[in-house]
Protein backbone atom coordinates (compact mmCIF):
# COMPACT_ATOMS: atom_id res chain seq x y z
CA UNK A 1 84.63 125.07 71.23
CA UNK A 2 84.85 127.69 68.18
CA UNK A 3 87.96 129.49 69.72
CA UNK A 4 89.82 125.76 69.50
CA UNK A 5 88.84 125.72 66.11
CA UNK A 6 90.33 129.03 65.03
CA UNK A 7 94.13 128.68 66.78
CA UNK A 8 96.79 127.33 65.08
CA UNK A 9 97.16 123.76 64.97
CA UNK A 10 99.73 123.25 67.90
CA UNK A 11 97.72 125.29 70.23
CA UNK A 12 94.99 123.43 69.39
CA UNK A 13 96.86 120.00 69.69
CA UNK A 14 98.03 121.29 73.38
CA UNK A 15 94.12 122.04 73.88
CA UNK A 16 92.71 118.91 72.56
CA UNK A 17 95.02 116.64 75.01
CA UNK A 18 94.84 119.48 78.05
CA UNK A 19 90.83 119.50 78.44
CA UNK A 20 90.02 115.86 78.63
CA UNK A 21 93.19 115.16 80.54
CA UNK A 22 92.39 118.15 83.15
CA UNK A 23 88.84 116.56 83.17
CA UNK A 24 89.89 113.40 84.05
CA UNK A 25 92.23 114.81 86.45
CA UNK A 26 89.65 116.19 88.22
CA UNK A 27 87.63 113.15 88.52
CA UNK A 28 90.50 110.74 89.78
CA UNK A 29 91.16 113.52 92.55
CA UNK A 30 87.81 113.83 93.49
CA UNK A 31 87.64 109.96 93.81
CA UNK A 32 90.60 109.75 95.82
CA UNK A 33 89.67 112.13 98.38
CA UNK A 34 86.19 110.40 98.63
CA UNK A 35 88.02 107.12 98.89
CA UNK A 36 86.84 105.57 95.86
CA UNK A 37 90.32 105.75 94.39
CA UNK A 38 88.52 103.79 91.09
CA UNK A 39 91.44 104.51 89.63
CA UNK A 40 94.26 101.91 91.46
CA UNK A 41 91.89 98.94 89.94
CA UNK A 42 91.72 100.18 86.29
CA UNK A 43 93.81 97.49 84.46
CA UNK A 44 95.10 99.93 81.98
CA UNK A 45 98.49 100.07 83.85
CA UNK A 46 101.31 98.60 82.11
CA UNK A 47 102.02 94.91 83.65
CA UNK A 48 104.98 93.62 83.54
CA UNK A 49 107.72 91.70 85.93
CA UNK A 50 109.65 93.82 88.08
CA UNK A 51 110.17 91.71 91.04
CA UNK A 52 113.47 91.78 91.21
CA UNK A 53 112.66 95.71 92.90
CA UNK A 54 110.97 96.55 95.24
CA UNK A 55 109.71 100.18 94.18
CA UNK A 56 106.06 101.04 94.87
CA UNK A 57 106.60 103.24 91.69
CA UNK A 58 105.21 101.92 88.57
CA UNK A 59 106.56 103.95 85.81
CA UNK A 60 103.80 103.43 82.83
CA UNK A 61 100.69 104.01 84.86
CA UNK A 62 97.69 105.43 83.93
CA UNK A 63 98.26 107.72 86.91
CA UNK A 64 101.72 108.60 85.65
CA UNK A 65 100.30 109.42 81.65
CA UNK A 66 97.98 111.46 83.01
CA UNK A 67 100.69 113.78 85.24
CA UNK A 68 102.55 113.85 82.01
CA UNK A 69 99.97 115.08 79.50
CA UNK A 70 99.02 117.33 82.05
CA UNK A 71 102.66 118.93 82.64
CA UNK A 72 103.22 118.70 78.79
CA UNK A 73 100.13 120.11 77.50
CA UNK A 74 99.78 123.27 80.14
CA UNK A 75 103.00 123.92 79.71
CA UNK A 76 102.43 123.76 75.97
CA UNK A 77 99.65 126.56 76.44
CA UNK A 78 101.35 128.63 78.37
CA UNK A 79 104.54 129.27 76.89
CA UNK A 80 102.83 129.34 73.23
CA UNK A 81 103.05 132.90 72.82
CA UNK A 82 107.09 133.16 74.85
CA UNK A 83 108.66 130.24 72.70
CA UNK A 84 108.18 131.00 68.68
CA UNK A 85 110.10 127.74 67.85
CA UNK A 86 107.83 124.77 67.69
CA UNK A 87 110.57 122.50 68.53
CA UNK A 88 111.45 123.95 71.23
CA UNK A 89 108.15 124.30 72.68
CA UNK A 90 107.27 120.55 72.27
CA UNK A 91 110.70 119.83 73.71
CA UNK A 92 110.46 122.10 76.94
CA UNK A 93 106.80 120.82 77.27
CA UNK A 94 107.92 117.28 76.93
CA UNK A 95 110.62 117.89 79.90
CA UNK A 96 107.81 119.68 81.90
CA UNK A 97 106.26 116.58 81.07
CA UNK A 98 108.51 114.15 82.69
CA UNK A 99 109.42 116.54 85.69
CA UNK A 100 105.77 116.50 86.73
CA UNK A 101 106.16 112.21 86.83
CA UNK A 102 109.30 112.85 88.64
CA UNK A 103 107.83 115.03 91.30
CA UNK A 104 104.90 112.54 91.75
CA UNK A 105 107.08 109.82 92.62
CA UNK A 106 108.87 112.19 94.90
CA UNK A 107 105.76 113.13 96.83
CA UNK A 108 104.60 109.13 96.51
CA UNK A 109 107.91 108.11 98.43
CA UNK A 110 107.51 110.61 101.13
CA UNK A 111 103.91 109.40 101.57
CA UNK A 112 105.14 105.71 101.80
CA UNK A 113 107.92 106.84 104.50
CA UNK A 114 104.65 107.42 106.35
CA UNK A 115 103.32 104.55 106.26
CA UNK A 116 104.04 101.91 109.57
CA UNK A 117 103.94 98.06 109.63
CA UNK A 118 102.32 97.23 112.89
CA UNK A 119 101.87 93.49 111.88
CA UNK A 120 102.41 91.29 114.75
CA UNK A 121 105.35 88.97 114.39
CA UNK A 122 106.44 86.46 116.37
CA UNK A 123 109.68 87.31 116.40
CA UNK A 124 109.40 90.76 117.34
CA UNK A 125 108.94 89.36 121.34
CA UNK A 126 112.06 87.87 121.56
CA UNK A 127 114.41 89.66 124.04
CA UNK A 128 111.20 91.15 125.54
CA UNK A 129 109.85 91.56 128.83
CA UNK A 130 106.18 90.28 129.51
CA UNK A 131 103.47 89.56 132.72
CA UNK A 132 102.69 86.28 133.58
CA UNK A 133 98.63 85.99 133.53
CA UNK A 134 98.38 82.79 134.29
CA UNK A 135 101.21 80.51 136.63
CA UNK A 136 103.35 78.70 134.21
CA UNK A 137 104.27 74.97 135.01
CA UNK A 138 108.48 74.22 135.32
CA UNK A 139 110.31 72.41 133.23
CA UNK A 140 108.38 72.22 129.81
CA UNK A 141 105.46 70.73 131.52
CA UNK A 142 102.91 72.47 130.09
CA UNK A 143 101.86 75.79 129.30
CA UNK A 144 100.98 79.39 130.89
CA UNK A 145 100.02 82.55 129.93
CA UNK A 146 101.90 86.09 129.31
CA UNK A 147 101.10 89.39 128.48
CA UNK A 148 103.14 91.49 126.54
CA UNK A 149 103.18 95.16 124.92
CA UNK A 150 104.21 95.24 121.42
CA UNK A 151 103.71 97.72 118.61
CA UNK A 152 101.32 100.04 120.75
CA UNK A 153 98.84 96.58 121.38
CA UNK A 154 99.19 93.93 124.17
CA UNK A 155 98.84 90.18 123.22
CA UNK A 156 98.13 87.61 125.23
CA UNK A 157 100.81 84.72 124.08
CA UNK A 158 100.63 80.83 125.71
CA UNK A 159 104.34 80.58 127.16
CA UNK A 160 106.49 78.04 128.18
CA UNK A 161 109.79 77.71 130.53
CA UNK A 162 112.80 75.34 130.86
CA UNK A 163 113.10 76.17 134.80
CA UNK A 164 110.98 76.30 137.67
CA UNK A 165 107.10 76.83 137.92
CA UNK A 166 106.52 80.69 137.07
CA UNK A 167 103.82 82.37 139.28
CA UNK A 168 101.38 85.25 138.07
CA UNK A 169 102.08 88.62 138.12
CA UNK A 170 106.31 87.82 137.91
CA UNK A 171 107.84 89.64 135.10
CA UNK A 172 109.50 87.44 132.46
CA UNK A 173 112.39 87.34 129.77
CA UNK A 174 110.79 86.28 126.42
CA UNK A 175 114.22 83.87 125.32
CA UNK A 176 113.47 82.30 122.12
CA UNK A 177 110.46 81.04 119.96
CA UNK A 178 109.85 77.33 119.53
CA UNK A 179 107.76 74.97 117.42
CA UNK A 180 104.12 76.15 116.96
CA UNK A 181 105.33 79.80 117.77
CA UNK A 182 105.42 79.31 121.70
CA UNK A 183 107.41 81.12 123.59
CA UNK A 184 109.87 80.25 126.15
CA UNK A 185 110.58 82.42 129.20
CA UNK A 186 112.52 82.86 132.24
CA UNK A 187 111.83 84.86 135.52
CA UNK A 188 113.44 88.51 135.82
């Protein structure tokens, strides 16, 4: 650590906040790809009451300082010896700074455009075509069985219908979803 001692102090600033931030850098990726991801519980993100949005971005994030001090303190280093105004320097690392938070939520919202919601809902069967697996008894009588395809997985739903007795093996119409999530079908 002598040659830190021996540069001038805002080299030395940029190298003081670069090597423990690079450090921990490290660790939090290494984590991540080994699925510990420790850092997503560390409660030293900023908490407050945004839910009035609905961005998965938190802006004042331990994951978001360190991107900045990392942008801001390389950039710091490297341009040292280009950029002889101080000012300058600090302000061109402190934009560095912000663009590398900027391009993390950028890559963060094309992950998330990834992601798919295959949660079962109810209401997704409506208008839907299904298999009866078991007969279904007419006129609300009782209930049946159907089998239906949704989101890549097929359910097995008790039904109900407002006409005739529906055999097994007919195709239905899934109409509309009643009390207690039951549907009610008709015959194709």
């Amino acid at each position: 650590m002598d040659f830190i001692e021996n540069l001038e102090p805002l080299l030395r600033t940029f190298w003081y906040i670069a090597i423990p931030t690079s450090l921990f850098f490290i660790v939090q990726t290494i984590l991540t790809f080994l699925g510990g991801d420790a850092m997503d519980g560390v409660e030293a993100d900023f908490d407050s009451d945004f839910s009035d949005t609905e961005a998965p971005f938190q802006l004042f994030s331990l994951r978001n300082l360190v991107n900045f001090l990392l942008g801001f303190s390389w950039t710091g280093i490297s341009f040292y010896e280009y950029i002889i105004n101080d000012w300058i320097l600090i302000m061109v690392s402190l934009v560095v700074g912000i663009l590398f938070v900027y391009l993390f939520f950028i890559i963060i919202n094309q992950v998330q455009k990834l992601a798919e919601d295959n949660t079962f809902k109810m209401e997704s069967v409506i208008n839907q075509t299904a298999q009866v697996y078991t007969n279904i008894p007419a006129h609300l009588q009782g209930t049946g069985k159907i089998m239906i395809s949704i989101n890549g997985s097929t359910r097995e739903l008790e039904a109900m219908t407002e006409g005739p007795a529906i055999k097994a093996n007919t195709l239905v119409l899934i109409k509309e979803i009643r009390n207690n999530n039951l549907p009610i079908v008709k015959s194709i």
